[in-house]
N, C-alpha and C. Protein backbone atom coordinates (compact mmCIF):
# COMPACT_ATOMS: atom_id res chain seq x y z
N UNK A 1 0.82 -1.20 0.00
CA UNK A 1 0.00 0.00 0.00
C UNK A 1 0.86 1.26 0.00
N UNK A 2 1.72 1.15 0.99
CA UNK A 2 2.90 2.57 1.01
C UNK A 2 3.51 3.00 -0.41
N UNK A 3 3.86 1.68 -1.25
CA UNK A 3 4.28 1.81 -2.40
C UNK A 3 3.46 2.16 -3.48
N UNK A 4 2.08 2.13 -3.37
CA UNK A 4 0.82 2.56 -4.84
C UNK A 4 1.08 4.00 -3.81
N UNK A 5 1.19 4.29 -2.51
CA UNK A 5 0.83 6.26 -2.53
C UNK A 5 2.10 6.46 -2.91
N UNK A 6 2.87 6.33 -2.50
CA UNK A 6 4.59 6.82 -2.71
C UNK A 6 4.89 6.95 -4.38
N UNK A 7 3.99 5.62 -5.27
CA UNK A 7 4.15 5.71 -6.64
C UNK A 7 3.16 7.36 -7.34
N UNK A 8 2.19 6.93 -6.80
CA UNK A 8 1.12 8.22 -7.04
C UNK A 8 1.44 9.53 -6.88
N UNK A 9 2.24 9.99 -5.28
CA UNK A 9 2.66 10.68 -5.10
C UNK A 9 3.70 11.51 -5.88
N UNK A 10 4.65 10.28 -6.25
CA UNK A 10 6.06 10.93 -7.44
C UNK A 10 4.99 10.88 -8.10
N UNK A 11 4.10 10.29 -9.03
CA UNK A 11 3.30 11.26 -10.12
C UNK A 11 2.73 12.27 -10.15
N UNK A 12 2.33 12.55 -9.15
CA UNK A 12 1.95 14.08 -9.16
C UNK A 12 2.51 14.87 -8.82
N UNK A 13 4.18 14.76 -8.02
CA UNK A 13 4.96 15.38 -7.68
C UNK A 13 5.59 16.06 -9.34
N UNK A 14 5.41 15.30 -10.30
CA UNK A 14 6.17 15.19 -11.50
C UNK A 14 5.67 16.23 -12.77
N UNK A 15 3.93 16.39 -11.93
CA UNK A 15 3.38 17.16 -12.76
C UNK A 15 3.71 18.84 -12.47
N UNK A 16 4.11 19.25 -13.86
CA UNK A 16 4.15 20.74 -13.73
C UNK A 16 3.68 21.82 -12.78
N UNK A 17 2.12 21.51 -12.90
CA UNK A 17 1.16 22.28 -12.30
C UNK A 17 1.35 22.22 -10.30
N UNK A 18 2.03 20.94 -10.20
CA UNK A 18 2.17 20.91 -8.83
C UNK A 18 3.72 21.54 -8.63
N UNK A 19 4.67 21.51 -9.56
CA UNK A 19 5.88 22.35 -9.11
C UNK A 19 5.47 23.47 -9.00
N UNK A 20 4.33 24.07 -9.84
CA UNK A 20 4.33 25.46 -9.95
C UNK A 20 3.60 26.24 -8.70
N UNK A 21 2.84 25.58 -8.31
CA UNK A 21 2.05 25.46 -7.10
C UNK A 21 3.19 25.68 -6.34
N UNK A 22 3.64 24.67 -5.87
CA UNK A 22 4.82 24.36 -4.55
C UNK A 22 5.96 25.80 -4.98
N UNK A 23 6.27 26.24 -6.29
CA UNK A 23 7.18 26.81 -6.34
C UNK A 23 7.13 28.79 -6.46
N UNK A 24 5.63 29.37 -6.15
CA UNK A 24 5.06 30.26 -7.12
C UNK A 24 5.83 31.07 -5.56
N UNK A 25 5.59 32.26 -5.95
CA UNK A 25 6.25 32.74 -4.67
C UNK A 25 4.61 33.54 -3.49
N UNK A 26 3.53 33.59 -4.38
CA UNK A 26 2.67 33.97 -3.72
C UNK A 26 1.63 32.94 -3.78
N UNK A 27 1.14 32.58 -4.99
CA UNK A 27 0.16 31.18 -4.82
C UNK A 27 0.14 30.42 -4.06
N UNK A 28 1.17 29.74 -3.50
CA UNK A 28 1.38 28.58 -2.56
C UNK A 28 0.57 29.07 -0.75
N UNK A 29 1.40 30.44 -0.73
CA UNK A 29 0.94 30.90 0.77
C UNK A 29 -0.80 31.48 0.15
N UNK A 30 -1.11 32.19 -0.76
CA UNK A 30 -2.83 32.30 -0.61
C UNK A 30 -3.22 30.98 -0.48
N UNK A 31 -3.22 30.03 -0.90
CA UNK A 31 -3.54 28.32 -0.61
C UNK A 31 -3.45 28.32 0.81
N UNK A 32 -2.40 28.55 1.27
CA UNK A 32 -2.22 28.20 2.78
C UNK A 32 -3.34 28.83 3.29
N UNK A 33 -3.25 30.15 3.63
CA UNK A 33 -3.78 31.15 4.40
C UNK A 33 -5.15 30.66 4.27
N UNK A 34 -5.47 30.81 2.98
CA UNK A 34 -7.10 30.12 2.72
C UNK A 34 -7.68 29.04 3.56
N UNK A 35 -6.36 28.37 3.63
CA UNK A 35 -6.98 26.89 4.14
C UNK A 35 -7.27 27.24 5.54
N UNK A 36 -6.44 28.08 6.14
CA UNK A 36 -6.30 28.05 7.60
C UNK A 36 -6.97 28.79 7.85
N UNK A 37 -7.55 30.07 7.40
CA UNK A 37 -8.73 30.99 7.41
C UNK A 37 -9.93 30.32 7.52
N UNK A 38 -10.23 29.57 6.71
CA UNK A 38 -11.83 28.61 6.32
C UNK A 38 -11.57 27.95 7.49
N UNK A 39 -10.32 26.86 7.98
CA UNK A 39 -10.43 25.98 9.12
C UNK A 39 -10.89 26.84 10.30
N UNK A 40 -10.52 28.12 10.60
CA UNK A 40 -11.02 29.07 11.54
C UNK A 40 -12.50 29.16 11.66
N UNK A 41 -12.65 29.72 10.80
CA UNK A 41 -14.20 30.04 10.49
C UNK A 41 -15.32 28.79 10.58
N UNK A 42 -14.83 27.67 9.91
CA UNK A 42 -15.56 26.57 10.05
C UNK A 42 -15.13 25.77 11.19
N UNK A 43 -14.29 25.85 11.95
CA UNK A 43 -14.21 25.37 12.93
C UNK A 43 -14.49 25.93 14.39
N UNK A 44 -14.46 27.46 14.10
CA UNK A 44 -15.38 28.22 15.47
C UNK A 44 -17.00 27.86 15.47
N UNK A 45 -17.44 27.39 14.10
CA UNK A 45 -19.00 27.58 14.05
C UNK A 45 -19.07 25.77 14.63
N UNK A 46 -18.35 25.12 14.23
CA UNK A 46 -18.41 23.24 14.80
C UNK A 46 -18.46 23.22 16.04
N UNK A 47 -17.36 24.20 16.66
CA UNK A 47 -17.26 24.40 18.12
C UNK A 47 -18.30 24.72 18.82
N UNK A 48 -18.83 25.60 18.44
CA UNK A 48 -20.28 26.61 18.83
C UNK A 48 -21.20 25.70 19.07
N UNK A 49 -20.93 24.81 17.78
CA UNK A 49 -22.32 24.09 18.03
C UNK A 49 -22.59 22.73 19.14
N UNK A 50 -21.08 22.63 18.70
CA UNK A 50 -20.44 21.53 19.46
C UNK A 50 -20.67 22.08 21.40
N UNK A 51 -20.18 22.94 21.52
CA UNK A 51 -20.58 23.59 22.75
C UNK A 51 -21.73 23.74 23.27
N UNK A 52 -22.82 24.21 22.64
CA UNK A 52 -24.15 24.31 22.87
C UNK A 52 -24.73 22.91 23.11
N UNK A 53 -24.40 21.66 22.57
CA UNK A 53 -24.61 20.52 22.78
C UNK A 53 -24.49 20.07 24.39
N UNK A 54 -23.17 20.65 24.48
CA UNK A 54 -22.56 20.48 25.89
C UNK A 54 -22.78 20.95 26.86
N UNK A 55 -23.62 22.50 27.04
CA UNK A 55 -24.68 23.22 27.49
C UNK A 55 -23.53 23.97 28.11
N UNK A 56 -22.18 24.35 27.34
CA UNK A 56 -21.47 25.22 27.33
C UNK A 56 -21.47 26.55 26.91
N UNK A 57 -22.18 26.53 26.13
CA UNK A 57 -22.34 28.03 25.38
C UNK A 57 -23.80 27.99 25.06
N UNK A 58 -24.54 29.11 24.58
CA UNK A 58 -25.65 29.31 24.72
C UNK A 58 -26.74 28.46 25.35
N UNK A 59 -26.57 28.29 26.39
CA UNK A 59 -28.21 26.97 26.67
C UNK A 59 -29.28 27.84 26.56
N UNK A 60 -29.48 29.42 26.05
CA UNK A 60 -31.19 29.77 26.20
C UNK A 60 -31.29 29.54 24.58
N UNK A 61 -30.53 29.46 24.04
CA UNK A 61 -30.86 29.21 22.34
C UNK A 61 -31.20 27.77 22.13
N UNK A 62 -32.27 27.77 21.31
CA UNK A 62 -32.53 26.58 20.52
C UNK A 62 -31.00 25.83 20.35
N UNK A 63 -31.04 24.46 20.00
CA UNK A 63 -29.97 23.92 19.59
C UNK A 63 -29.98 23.98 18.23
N UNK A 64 -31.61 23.57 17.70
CA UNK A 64 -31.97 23.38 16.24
C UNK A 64 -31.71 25.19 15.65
N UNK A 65 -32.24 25.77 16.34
CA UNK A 65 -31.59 27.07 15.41
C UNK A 65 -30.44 27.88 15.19
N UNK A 66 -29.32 27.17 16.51
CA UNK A 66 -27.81 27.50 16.48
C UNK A 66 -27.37 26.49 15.02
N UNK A 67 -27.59 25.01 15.38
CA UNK A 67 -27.50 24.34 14.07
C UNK A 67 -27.75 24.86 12.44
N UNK A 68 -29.10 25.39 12.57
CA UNK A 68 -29.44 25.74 11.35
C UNK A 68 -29.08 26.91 10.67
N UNK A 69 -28.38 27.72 11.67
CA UNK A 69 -28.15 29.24 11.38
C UNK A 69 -26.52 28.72 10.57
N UNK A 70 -25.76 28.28 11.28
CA UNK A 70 -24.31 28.16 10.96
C UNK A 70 -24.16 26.88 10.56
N UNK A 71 -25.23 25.91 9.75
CA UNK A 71 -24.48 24.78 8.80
C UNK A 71 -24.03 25.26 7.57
N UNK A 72 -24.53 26.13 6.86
CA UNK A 72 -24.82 26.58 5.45
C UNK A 72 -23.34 27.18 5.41
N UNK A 73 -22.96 28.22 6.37
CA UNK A 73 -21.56 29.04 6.13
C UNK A 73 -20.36 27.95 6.69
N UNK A 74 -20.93 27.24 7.69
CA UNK A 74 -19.92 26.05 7.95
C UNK A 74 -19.43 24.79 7.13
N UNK A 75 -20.66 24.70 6.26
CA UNK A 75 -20.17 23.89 5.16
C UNK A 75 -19.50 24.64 4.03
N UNK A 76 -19.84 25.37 3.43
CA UNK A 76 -19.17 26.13 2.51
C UNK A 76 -17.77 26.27 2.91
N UNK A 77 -17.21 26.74 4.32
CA UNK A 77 -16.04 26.69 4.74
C UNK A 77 -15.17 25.16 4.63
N UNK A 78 -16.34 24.41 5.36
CA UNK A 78 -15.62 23.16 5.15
C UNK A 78 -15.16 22.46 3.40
N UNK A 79 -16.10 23.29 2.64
CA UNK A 79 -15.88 22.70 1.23
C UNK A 79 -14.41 23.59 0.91
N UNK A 80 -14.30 24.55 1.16
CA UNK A 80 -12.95 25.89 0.80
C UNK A 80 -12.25 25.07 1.32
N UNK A 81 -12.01 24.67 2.40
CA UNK A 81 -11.02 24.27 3.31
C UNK A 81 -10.85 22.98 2.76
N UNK A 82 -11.43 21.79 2.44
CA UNK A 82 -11.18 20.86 1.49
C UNK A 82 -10.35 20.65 0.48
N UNK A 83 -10.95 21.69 -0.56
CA UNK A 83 -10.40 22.26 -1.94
C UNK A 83 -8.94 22.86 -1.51
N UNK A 84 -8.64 23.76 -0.81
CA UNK A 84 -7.28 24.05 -0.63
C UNK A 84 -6.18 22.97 0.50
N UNK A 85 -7.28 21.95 0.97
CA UNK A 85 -6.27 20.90 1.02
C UNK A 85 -6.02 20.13 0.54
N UNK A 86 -6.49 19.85 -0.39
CA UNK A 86 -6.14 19.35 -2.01
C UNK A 86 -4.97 19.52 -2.56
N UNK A 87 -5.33 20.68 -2.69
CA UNK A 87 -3.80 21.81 -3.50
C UNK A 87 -3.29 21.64 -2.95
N UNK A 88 -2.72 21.58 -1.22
CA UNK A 88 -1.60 21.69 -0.30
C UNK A 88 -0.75 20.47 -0.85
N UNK A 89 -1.43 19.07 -0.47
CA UNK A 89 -1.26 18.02 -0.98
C UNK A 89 -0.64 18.04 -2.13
N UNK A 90 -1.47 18.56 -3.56
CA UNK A 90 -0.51 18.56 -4.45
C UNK A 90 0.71 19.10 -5.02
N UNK A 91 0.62 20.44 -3.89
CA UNK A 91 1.88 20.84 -4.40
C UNK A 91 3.16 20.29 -3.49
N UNK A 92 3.04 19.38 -2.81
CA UNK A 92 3.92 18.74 -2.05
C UNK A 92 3.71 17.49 -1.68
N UNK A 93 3.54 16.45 -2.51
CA UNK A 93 2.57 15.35 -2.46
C UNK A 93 3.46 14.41 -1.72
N UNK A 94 4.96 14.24 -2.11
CA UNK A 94 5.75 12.96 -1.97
C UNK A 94 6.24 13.21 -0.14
N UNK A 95 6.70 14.67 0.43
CA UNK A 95 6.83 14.74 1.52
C UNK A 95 5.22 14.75 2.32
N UNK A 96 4.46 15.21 1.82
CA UNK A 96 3.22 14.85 2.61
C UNK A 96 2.49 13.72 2.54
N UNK A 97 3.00 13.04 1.60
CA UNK A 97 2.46 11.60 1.69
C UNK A 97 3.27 10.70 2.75
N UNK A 98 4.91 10.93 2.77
CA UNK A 98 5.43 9.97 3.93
C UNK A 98 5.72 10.74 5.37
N UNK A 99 4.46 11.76 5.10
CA UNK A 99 4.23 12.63 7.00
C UNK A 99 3.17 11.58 8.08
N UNK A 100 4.12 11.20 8.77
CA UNK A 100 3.04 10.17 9.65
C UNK A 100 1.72 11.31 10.28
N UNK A 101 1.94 12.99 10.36
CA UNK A 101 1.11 13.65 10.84
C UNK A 101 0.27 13.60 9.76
N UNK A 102 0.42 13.34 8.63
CA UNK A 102 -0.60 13.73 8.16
C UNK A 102 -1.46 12.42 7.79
N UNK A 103 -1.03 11.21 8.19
CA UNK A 103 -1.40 9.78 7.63
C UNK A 103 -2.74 9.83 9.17
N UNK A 104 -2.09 10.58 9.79
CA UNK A 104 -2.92 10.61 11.06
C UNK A 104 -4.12 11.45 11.17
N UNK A 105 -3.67 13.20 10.84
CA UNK A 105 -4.77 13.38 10.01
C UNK A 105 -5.69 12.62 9.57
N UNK A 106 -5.83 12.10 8.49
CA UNK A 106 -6.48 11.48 7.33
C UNK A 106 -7.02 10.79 7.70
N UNK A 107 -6.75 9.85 8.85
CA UNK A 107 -7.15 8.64 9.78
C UNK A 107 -8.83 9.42 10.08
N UNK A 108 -8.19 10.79 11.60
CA UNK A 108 -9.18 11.29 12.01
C UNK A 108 -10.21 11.78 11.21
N UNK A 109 -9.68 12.34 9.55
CA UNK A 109 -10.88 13.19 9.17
C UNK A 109 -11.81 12.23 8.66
N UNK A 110 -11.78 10.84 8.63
CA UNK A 110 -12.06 9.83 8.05
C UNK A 110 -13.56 9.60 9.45
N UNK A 111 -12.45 9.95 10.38
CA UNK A 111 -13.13 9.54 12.00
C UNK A 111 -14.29 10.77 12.41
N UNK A 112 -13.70 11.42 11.79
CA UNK A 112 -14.94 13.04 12.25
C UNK A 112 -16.19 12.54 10.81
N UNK A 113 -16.14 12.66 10.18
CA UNK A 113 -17.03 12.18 9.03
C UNK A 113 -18.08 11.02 9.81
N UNK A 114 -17.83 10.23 9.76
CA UNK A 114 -18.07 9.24 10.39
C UNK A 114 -18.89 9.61 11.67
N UNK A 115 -18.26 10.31 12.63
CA UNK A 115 -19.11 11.46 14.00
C UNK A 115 -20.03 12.31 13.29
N UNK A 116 -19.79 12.50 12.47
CA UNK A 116 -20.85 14.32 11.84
C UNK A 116 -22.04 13.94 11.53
N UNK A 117 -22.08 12.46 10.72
CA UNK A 117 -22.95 11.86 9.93
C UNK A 117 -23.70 11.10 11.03
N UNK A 118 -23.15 10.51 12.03
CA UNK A 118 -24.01 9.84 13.55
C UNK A 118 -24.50 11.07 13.77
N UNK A 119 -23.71 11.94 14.61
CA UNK A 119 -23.95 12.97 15.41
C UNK A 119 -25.87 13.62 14.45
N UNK A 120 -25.53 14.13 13.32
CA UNK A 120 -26.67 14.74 12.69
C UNK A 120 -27.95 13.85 12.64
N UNK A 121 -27.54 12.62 12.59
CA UNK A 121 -28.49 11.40 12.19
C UNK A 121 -28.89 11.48 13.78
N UNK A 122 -28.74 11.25 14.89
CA UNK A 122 -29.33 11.03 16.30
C UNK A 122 -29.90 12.75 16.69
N UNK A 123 -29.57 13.76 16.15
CA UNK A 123 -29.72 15.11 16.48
C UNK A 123 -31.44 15.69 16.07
N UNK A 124 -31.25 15.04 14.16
CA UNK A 124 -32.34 15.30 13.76
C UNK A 124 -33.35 14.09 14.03
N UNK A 125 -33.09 13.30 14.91
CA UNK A 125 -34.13 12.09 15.16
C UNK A 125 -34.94 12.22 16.57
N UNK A 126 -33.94 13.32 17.69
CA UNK A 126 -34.41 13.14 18.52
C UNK A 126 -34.39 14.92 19.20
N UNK A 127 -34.24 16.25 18.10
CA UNK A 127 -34.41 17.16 19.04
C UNK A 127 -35.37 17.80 19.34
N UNK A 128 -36.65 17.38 18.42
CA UNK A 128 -38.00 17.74 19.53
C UNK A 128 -38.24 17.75 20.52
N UNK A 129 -37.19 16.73 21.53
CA UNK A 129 -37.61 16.13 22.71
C UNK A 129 -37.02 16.79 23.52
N UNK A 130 -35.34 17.98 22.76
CA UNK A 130 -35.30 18.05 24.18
C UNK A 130 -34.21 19.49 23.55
N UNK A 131 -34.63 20.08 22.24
CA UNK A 131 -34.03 21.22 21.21
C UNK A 131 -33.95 22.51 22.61
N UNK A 132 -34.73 23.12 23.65
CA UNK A 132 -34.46 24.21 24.31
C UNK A 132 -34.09 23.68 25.93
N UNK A 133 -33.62 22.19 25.80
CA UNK A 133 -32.96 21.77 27.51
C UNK A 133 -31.41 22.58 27.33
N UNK A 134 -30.75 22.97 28.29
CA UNK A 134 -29.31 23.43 28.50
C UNK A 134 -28.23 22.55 27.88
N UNK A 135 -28.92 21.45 27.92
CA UNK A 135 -27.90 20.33 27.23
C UNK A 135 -28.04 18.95 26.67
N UNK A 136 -27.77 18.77 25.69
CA UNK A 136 -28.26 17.67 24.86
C UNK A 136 -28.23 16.38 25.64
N UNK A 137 -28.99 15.57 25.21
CA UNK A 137 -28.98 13.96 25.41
C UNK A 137 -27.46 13.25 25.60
N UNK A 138 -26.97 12.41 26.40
CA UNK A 138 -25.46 11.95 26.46
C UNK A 138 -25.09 11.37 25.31
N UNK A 139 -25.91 10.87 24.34
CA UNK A 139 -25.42 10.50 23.30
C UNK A 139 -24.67 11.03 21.92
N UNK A 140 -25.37 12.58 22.27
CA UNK A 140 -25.19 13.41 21.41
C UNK A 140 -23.86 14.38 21.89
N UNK A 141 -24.03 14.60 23.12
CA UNK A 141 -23.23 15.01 24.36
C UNK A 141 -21.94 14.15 23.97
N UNK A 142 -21.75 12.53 23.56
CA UNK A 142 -20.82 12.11 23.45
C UNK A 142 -19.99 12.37 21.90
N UNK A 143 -21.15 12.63 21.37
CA UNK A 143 -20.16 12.81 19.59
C UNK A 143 -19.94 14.92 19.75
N UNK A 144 -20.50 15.31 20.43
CA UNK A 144 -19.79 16.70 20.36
C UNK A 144 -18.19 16.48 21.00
N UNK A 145 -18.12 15.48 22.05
CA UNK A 145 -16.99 15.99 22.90
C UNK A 145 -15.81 15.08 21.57
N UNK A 146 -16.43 14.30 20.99
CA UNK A 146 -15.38 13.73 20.33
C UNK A 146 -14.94 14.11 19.01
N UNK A 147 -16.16 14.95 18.89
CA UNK A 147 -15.88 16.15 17.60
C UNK A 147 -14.86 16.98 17.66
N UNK A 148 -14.99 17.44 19.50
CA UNK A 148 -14.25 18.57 19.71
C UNK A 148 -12.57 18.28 20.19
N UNK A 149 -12.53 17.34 20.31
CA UNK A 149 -11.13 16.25 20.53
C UNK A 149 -10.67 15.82 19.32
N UNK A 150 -10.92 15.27 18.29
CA UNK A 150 -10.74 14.48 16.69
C UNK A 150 -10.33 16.01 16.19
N UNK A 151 -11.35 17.33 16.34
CA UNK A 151 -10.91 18.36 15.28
C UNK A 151 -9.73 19.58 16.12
N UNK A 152 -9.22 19.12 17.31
CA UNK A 152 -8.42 19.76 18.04
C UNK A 152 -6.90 19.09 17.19
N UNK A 153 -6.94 17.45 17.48
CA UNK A 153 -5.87 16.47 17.12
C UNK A 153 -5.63 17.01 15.46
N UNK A 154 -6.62 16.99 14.82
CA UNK A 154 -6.06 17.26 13.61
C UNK A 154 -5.63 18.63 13.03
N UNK A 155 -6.25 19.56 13.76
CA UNK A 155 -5.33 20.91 13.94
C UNK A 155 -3.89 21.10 14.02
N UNK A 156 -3.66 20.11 15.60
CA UNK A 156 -2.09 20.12 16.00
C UNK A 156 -1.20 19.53 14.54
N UNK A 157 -2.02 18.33 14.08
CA UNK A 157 -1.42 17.21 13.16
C UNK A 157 -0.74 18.05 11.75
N UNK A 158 -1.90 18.76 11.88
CA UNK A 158 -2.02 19.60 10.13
C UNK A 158 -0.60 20.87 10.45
N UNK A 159 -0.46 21.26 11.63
CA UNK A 159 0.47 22.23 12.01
C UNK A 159 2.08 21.03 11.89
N UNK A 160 1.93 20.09 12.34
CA UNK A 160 3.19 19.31 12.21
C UNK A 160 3.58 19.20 11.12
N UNK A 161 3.04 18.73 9.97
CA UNK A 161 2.96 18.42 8.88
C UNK A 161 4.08 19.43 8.01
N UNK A 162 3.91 20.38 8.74
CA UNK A 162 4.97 21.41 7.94
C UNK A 162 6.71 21.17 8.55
N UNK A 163 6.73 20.32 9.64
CA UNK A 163 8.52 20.17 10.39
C UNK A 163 8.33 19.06 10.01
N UNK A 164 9.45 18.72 9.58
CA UNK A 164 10.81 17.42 9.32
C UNK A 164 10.64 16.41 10.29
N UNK A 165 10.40 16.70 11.15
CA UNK A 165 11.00 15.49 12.81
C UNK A 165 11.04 14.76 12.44
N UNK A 166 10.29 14.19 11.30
CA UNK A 166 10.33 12.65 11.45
C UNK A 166 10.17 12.75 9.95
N UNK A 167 11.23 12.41 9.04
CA UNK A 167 11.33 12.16 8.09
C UNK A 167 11.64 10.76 7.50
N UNK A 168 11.47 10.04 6.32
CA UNK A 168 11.72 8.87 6.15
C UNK A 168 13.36 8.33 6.22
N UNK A 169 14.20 9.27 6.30
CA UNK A 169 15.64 9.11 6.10
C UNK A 169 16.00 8.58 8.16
N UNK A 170 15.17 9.61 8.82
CA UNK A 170 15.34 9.47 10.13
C UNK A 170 14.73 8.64 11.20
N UNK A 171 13.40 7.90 10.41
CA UNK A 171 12.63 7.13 11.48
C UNK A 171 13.62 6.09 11.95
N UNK A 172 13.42 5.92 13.75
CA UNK A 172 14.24 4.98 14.42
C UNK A 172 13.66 3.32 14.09
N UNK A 173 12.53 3.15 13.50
CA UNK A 173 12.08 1.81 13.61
C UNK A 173 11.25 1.25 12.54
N UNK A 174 11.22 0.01 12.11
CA UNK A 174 10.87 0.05 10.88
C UNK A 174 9.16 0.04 10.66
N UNK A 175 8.81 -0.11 12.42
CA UNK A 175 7.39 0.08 11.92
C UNK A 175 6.69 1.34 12.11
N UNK A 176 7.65 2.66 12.56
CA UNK A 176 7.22 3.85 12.50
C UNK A 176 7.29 4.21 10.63
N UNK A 177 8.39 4.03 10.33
CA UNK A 177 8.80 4.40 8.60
C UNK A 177 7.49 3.53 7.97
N UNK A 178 6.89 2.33 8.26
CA UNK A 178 5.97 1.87 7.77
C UNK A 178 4.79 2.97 8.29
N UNK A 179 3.92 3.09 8.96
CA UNK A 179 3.24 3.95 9.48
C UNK A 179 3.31 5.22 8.80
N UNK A 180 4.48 5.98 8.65
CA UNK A 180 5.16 7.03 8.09
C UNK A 180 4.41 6.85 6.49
N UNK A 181 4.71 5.88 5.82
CA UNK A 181 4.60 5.49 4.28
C UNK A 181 5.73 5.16 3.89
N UNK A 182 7.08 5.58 4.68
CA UNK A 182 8.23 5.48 3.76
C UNK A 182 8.40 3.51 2.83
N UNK A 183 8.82 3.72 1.67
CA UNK A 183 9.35 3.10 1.13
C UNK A 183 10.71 3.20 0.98
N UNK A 184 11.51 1.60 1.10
CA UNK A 184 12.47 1.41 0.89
C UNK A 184 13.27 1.89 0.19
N UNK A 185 14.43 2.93 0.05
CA UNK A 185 15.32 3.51 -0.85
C UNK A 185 14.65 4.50 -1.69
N UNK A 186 13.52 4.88 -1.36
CA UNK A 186 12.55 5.62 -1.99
C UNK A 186 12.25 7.30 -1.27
N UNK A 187 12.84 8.13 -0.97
CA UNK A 187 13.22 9.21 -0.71
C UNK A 187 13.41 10.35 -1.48
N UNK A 188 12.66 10.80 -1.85
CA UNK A 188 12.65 12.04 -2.58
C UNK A 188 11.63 13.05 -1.84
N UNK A 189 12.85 13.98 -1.12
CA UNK A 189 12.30 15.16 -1.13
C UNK A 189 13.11 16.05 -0.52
């Protein structure tokens, strides 16, 4: 498996459009900034909501109308923030493919998806019952706190992703460099 991303990776490392990306002297950082701007924005409104669940922040507001007010701008963020992690990816595909932070990442956003889609599915099934209490049902109570833990971890992860520490030349063990992605004699970057 390390070896089809590591192969994929040098292919798109190879393509023009991603040197030019990785190499432009202003394109690369509007990509960045973008990404980390939208993660702001869409991630204060997850929080919010995520909080209100927890009967942390607003308990005299509806839950259903904190929800409904800030999905629309929170998704749109989350789609920006997507799209320019795309690009990040491609313009640096072969070192961000053998970043164990970011293999970890990918893990969680896999894992928050997975929470968003429960979380909404038990939210819209059961908040008639209890949309103006201070604080949601424990069940729901349990996918906010793990929302708010999964999208903390992948914050830190996405910030690592940019230092070396652990590069494929330097991992101490062969099942971190596996983990990592590194392939054997396969180092380019």
């Amino acid at each position: 498996m390390n070896e089809l991303v590591y192969n994929f990776a040098v292919w798109l490392d190879d393509m023009q459009w991603s040197t030019m990306l990785h190499e432009s002297y202003y394109m690369y950082n509007w990509v960045e900034s973008t990404h980390v701007l939208t993660l702001m924005v869409s991630l204060g409104m997850l929080f919010l909501i995520d909080l209100r669940m927890l009967g942390l922040a607003l308990p005299d507001v509806p839950a259903s109308k904190i929800a409904h007010r800030l999905n629309v701008p929170m998704l749109i963020g989350f789609t920006v923030m997507f799209i320019t992690g795309i690009l990040l990816f491609y313009a640096v595909p072969v070192r961000t493919s053998q970043s164990i932070w970011f293999r970890i990442k990918m893990v969680l956003l896999v894992a928050c998806a997975i929470n968003a889609y429960l979380f909404h599915k038990r939210m819209n099934e059961s908040v008639s019952s209890w949309d103006t209490d201070a604080r949601a049902p424990s069940r729901i109570r349990m996918g906010a706190m793990m929302s708010l833990g999964f999208w903390s971890i992948i914050v830190v992860c996405g910030r690592f992703i940019a230092y070396d520490w652990f590069d494929c030349s330097s991992f101490p063990g062969e099942f971190m460099s596996t983990l990592a992605g590194c392939v054997d004699g396969q180092t380019r970057f």
